[in-house]
N, C-alpha and C. Protein backbone atom coordinates (compact mmCIF):
# COMPACT_ATOMS: atom_id res chain seq x y z
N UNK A 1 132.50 34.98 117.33
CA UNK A 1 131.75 36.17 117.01
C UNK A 1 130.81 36.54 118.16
N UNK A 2 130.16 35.73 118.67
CA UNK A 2 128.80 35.90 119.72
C UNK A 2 129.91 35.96 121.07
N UNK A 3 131.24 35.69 121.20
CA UNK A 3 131.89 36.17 122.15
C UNK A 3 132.18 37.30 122.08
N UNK A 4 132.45 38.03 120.70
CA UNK A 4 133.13 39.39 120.69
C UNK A 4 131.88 40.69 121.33
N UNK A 5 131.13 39.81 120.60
CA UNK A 5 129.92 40.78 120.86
C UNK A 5 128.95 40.97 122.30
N UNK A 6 129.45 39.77 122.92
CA UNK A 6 129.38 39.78 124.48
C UNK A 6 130.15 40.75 125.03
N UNK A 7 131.49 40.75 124.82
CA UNK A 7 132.46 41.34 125.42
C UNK A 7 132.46 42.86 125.29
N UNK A 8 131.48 43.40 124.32
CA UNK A 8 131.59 44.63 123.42
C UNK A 8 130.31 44.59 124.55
N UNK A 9 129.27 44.37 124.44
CA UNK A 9 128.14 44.89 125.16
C UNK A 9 128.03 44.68 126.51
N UNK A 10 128.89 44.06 126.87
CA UNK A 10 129.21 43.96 128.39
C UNK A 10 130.39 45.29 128.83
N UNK A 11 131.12 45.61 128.07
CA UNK A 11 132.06 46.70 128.38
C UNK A 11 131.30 48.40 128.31
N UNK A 12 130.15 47.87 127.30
CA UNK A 12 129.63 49.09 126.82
C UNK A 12 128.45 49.45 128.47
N UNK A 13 127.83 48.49 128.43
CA UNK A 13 126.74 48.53 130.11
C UNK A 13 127.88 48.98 131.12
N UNK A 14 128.80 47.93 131.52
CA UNK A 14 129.69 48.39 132.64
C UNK A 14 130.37 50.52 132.31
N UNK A 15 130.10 50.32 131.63
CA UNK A 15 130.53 52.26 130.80
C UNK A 15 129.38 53.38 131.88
N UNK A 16 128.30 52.54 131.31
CA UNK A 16 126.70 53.08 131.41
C UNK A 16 126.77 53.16 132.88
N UNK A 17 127.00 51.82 133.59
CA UNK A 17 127.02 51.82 135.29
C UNK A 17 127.64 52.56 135.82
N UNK A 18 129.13 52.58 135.73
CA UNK A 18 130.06 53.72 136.09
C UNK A 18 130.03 54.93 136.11
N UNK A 19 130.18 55.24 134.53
CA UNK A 19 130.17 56.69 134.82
C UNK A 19 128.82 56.93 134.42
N UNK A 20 127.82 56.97 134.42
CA UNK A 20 126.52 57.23 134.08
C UNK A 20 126.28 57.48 132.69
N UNK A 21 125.58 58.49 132.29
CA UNK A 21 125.73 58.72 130.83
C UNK A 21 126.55 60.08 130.29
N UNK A 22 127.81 59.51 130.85
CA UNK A 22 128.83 60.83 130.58
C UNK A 22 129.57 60.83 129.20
N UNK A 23 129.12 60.90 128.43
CA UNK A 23 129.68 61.34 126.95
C UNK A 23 129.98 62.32 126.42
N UNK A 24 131.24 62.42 126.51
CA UNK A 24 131.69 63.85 125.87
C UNK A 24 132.14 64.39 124.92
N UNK A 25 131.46 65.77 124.18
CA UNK A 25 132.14 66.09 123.08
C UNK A 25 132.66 67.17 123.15
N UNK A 26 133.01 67.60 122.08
CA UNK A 26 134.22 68.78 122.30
C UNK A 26 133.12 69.62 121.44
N UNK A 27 133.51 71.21 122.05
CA UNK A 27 132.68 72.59 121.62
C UNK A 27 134.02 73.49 121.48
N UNK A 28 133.82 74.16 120.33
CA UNK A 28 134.77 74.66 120.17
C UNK A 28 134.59 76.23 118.87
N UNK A 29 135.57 77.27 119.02
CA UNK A 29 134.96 78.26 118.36
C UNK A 29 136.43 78.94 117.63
N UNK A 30 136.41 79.04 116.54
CA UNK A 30 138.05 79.26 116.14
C UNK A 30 137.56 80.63 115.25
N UNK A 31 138.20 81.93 115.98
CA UNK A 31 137.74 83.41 114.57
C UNK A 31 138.68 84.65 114.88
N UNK A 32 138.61 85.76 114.56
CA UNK A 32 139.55 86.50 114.83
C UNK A 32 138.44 87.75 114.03
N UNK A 33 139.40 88.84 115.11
CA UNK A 33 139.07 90.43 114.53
C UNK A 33 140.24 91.13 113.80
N UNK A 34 139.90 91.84 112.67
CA UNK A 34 140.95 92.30 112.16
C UNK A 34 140.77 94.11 112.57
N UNK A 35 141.91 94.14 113.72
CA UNK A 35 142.43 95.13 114.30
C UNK A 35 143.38 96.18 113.36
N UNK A 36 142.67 97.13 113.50
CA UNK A 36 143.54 98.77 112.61
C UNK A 36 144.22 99.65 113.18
N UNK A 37 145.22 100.35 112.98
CA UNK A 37 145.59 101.32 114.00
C UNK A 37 146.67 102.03 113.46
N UNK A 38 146.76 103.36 113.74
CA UNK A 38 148.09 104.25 113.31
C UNK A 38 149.15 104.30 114.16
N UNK A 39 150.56 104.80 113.71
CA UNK A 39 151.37 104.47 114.54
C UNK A 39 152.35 105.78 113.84
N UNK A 40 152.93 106.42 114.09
CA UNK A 40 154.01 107.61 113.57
C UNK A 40 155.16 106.74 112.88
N UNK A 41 155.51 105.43 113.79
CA UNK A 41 156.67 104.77 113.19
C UNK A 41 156.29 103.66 112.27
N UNK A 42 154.66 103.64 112.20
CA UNK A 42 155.05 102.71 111.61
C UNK A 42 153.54 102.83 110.37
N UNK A 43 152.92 104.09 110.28
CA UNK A 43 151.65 104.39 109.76
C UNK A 43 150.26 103.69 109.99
N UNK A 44 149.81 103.52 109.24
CA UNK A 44 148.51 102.05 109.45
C UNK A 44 148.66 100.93 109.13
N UNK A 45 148.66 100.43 110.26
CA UNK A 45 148.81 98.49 109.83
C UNK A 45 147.42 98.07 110.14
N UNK A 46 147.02 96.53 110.05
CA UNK A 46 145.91 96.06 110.40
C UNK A 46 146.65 94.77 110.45
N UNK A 47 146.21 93.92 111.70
CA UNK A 47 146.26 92.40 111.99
C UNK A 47 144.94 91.56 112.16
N UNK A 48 145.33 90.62 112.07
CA UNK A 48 143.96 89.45 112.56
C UNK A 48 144.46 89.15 113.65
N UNK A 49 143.95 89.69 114.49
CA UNK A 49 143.85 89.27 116.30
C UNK A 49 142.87 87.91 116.48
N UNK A 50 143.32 86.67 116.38
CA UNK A 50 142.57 85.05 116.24
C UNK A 50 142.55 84.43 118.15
N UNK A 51 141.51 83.50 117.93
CA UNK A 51 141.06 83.18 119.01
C UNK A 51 140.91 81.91 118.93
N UNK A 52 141.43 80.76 119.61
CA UNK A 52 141.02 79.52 119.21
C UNK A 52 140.62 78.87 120.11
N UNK A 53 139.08 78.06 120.66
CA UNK A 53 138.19 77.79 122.23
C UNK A 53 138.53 76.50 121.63
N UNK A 54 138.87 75.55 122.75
CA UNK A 54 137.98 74.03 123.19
C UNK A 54 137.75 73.77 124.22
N UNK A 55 136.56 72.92 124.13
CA UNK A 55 136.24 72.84 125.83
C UNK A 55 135.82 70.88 125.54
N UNK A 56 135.89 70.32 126.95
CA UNK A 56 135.03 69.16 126.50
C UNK A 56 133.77 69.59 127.03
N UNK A 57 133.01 68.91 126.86
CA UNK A 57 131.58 68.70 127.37
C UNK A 57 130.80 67.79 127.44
N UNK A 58 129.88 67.72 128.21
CA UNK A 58 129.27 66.73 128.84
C UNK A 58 128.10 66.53 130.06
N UNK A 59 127.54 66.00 130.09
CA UNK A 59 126.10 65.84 130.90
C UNK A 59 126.62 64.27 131.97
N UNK A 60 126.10 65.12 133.13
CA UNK A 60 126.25 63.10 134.06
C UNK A 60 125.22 63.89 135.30
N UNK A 61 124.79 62.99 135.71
CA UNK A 61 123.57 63.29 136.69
C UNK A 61 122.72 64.56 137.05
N UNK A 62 122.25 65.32 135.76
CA UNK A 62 121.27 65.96 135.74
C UNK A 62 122.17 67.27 135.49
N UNK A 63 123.86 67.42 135.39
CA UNK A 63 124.22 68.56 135.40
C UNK A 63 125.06 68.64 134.24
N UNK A 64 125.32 69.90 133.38
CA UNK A 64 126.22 69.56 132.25
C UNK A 64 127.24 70.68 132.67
N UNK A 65 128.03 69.83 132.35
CA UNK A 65 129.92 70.59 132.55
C UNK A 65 130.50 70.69 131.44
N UNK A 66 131.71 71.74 131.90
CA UNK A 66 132.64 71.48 130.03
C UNK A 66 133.73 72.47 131.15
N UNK A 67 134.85 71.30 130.52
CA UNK A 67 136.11 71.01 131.34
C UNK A 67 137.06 70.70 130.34
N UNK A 68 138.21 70.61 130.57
CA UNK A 68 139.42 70.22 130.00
C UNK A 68 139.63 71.41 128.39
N UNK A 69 139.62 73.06 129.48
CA UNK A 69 139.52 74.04 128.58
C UNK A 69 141.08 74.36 127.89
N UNK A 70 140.89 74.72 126.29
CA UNK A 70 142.00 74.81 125.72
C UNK A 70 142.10 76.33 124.71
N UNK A 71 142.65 77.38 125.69
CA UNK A 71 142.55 78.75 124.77
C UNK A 71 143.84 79.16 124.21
N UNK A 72 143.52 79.66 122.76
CA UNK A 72 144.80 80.29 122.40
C UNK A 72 144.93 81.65 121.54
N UNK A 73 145.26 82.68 122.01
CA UNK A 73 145.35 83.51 121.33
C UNK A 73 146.03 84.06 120.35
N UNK A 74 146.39 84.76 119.32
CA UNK A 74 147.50 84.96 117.96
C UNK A 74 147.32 85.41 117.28
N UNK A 75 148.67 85.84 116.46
CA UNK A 75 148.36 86.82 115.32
C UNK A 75 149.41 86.46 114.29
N UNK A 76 148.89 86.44 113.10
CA UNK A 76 149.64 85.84 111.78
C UNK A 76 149.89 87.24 110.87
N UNK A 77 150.57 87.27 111.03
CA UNK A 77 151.39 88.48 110.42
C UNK A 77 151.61 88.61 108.79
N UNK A 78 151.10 89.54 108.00
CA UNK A 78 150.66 89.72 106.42
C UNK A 78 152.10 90.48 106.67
N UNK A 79 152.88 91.08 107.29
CA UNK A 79 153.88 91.82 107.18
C UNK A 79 155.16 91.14 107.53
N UNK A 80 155.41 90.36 106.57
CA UNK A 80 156.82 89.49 107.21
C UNK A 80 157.94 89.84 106.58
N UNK A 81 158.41 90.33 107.40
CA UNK A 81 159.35 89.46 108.67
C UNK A 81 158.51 90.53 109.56
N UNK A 82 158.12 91.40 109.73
CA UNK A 82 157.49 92.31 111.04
C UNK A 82 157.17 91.78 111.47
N UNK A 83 157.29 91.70 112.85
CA UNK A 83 156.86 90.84 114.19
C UNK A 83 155.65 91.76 114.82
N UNK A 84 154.05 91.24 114.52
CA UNK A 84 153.02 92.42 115.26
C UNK A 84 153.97 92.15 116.86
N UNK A 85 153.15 93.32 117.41
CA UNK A 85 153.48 94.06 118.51
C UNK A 85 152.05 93.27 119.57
N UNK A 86 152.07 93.55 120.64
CA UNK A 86 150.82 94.20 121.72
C UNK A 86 150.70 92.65 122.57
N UNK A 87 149.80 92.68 123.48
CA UNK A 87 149.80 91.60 124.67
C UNK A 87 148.01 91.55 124.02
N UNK A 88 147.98 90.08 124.20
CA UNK A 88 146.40 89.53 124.37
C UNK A 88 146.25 88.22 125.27
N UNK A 89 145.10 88.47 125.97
CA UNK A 89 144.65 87.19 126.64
C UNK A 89 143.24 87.10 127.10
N UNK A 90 142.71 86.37 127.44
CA UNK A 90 141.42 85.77 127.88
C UNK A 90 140.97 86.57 128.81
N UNK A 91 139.96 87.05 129.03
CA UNK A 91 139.46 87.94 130.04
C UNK A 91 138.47 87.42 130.76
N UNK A 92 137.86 86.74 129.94
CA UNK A 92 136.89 85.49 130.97
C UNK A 92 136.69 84.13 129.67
N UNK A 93 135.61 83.29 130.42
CA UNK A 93 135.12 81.78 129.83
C UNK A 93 134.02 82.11 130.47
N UNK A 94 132.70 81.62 130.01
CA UNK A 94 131.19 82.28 130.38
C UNK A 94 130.23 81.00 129.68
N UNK A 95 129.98 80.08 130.43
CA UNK A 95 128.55 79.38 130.06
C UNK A 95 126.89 80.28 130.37
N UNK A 96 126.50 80.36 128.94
CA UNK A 96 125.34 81.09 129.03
C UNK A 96 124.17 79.62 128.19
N UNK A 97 123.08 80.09 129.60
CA UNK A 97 122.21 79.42 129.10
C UNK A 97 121.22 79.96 127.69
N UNK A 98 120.43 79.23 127.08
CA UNK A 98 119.57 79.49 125.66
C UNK A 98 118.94 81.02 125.72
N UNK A 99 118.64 82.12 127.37
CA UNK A 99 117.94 82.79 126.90
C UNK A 99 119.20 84.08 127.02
N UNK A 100 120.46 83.52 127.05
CA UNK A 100 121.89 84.47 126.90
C UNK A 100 122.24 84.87 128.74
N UNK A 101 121.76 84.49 129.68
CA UNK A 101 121.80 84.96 130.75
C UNK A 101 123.37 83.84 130.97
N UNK A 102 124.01 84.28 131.92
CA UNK A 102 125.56 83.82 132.26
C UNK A 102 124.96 82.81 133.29
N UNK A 103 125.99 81.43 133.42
CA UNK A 103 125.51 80.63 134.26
C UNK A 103 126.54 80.42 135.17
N UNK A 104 127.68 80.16 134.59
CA UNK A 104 129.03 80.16 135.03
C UNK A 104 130.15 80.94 134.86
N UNK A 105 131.41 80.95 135.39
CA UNK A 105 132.18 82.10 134.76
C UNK A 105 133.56 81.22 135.18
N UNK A 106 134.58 81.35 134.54
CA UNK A 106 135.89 81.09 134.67
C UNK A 106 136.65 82.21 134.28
N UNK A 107 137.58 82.73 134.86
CA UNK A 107 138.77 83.68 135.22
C UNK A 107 140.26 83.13 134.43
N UNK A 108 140.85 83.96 133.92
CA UNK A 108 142.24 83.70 134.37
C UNK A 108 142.31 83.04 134.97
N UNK A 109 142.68 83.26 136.65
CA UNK A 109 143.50 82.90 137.21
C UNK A 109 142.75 81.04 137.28
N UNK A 110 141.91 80.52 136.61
CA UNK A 110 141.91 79.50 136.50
C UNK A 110 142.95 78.61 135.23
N UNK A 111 143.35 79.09 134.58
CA UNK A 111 144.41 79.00 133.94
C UNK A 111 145.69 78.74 134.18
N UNK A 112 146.32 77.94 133.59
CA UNK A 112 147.28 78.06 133.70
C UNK A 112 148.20 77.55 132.42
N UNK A 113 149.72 77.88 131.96
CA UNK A 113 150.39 78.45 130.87
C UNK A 113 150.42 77.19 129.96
N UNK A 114 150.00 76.32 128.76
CA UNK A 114 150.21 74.91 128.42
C UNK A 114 149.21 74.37 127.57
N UNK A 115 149.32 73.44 126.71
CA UNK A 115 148.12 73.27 126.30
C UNK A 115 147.86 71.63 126.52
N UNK A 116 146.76 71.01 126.44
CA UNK A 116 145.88 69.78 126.61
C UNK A 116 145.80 69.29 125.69
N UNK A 117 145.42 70.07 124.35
CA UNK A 117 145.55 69.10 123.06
C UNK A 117 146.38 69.40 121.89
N UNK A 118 147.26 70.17 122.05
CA UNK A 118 148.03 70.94 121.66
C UNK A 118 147.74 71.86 120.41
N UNK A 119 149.12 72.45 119.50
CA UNK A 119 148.09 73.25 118.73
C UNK A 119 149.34 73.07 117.41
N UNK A 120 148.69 73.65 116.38
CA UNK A 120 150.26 73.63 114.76
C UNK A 120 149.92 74.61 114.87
N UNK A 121 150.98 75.93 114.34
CA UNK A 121 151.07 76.60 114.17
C UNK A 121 152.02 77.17 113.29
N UNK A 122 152.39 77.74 112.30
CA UNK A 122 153.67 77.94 111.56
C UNK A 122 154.09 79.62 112.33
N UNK A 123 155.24 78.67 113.06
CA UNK A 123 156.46 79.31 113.80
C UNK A 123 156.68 80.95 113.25
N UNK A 124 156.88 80.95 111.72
CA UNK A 124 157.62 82.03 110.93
C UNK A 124 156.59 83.19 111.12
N UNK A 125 155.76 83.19 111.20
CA UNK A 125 154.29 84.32 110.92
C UNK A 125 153.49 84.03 111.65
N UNK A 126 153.70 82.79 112.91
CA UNK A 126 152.51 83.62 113.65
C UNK A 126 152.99 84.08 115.37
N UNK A 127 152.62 85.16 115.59
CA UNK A 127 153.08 85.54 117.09
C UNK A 127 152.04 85.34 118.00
N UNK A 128 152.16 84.54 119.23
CA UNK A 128 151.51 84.14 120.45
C UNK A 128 151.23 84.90 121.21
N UNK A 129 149.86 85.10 121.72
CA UNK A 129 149.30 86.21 122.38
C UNK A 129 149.57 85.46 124.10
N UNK A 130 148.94 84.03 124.05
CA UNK A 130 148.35 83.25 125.00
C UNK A 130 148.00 82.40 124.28
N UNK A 131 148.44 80.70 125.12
CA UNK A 131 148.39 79.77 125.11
C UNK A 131 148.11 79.07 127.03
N UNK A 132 146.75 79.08 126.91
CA UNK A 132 146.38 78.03 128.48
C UNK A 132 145.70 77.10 128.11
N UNK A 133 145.49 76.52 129.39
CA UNK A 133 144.53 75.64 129.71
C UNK A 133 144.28 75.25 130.73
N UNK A 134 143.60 74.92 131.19
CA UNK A 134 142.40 74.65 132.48
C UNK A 134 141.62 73.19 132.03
N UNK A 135 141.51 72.44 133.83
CA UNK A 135 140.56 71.63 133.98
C UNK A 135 139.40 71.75 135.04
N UNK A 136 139.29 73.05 135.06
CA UNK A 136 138.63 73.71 135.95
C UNK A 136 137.04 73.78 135.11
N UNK A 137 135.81 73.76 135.75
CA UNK A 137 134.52 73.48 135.62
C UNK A 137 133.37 74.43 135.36
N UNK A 138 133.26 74.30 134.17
CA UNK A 138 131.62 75.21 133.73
C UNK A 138 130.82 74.46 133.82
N UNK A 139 129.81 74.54 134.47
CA UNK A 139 128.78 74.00 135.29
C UNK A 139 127.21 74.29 135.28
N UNK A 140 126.49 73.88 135.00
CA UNK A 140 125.29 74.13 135.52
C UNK A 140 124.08 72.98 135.30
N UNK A 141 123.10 73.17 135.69
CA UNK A 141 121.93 71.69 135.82
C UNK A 141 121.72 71.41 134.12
N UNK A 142 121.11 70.27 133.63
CA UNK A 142 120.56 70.28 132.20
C UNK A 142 120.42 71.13 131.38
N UNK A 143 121.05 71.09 130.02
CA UNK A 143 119.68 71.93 129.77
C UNK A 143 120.76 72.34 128.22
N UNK A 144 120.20 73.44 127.74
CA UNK A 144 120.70 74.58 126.39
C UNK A 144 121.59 75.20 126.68
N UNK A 145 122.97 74.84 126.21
CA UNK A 145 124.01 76.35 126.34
C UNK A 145 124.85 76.28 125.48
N UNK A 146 125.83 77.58 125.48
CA UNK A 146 126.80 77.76 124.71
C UNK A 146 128.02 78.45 125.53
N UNK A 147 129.00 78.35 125.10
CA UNK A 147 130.48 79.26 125.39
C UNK A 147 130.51 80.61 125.13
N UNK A 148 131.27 81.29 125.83
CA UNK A 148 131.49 82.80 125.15
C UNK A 148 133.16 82.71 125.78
N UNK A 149 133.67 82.92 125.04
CA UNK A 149 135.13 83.37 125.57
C UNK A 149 135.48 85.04 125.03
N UNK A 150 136.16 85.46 125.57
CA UNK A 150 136.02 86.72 125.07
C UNK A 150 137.66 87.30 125.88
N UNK A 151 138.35 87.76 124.46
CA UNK A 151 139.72 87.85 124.39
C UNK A 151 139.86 89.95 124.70
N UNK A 152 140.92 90.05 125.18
CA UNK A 152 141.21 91.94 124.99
C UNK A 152 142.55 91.60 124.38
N UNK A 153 142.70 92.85 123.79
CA UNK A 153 143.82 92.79 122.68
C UNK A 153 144.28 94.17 123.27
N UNK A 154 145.99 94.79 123.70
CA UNK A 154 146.24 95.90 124.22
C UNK A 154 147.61 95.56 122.88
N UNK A 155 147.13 97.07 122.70
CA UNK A 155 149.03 97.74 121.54
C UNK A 155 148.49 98.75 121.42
N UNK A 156 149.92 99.69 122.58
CA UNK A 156 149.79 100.95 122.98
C UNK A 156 151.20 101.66 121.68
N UNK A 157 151.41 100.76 121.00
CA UNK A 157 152.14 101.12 120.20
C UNK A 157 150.92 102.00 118.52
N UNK A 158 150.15 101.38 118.09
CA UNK A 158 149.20 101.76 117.25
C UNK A 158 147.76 102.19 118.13
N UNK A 159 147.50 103.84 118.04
CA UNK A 159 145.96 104.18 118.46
C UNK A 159 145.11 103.70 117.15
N UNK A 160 144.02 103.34 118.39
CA UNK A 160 142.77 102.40 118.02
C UNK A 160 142.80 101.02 117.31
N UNK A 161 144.02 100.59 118.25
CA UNK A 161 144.37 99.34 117.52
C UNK A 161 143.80 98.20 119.04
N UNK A 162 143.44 98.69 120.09
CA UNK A 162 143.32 97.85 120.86
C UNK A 162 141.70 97.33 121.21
N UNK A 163 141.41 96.50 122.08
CA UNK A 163 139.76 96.25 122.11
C UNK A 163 139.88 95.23 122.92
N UNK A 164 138.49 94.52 123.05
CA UNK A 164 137.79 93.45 123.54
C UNK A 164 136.73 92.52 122.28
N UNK A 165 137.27 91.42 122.22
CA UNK A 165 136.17 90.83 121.58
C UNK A 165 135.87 89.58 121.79
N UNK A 166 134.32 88.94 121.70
CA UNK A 166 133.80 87.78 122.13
C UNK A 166 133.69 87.06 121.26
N UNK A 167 133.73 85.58 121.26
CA UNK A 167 132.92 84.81 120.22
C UNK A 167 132.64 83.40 121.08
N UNK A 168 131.34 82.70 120.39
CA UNK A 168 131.04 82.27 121.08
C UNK A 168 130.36 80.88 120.21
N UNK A 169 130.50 79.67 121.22
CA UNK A 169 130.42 78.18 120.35
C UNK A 169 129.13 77.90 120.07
N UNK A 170 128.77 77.18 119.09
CA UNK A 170 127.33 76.50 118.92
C UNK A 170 126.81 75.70 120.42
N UNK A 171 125.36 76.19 120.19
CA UNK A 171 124.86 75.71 121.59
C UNK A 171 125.25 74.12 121.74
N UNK A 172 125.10 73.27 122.76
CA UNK A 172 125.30 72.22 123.34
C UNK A 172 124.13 71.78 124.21
C-alpha cells in the first residue's frame, strides 16, 4: 500500500516538474439558430442551423491557451426525406477577455477538414455544414476568458434564410 502510494505521488510531482501546472479542460458551446425563409419552389421552411465548439484549455507559465479545436456545423432536418439546402462554416474562433475585448483570433484557414474527438450524428436527418479541426493556438497571458465562435449560414435558394451567428462558451 505505502508503495502504491509512493508511486502515485511520485508520478503526480514528476507531472508538476514537467509540464508545470498544465491541466486541461475542455470548453465547449453546443446551440443553433432557427433560420426562416421563402422560396417559390418550395414556400416557407425553417431549419435549426446548430453549432457544436470544443476547445481544450489550459494555463502553463503565466499564459492560458486553448488548442486542440473541434468545430462542427449542421442541420437536422424536421422535413424528411428533404435534404436542407445552403453552405455553412466558421468565420472566425475569438478568445475574448472578461471585459469582451478580442485577445486572439483564429481563421479558417487554420483549419483543416476532420475531427479530434469525433462526433454521432444520425446519418438519415442530419446534413453537414462543416466538420474541422485545428491544433492551432488561442493565446493570451492569465487571466478571465471565454470563446466566441461564430458560424455564417448562406442559402441563396430561400430569401432571408441566410445570416451570421455567434455563440459563445462559459468563461474559463
Amino acid at each position: 500500500m505505502k508503495k502504491r502510494l509512493a508511486i502515485v505521488l511520485a508520478t503526480l510531482l514528476l507531472n508538476l516538474v514537467l509540464v508545470g501546472n498544465a491541466f486541461a479542460t475542455d470548453v465547449s458551446v453546443n446551440s443553433y439558430t432557427l433560420r426562416t425563409g421563402w422560396s417559390p419552389n418550395w414556400a416557407t421552411k425553417s431549419y435549426n442551423v446548430s453549432t457544436s465548439y470544443v476547445g481544450n484549455q489550459y494555463e502553463q507559465s503565466g499564459q492560458q491557451y486553448v488548442d486542440g479545436h473541434d468545430y462542427f456545423a449542421f442541420i437536422v432536418s424536421t422535413y424528411n426525406p428533404e435534404i436542407p439546402r445552403g453552405q455553412g462554416s466558421m468565420l472566425n474562433l475569438q478568445m475574448l477577455n472578461s471585459g469582451g475585448s478580442v485577445v486572439s483570433t483564429l481563421t479558417p484557414s487554420n483549419f483543416s477538414t476532420g475531427t479530434i474527438r469525433g462526433h454521432l450524428y444520425d446519418i438519415t436527418v442530419t446534413t453537414v455544414l462543416s466538420m474541422t479541426k485545428s491544433y492551432s493556438w488561442l493565446q493570451s497571458t492569465a487571466g478571465t476568458y471565454r470563446a466566441k465562435v461564430t458560424t455564417i449560414y448562406l442559402n441563396n435558394e430561400f430569401a432571408g434564410m441566410s445570416g451570421t451567428d455567434s455563440y459563445y462558451t462559459p468563461y474559463f
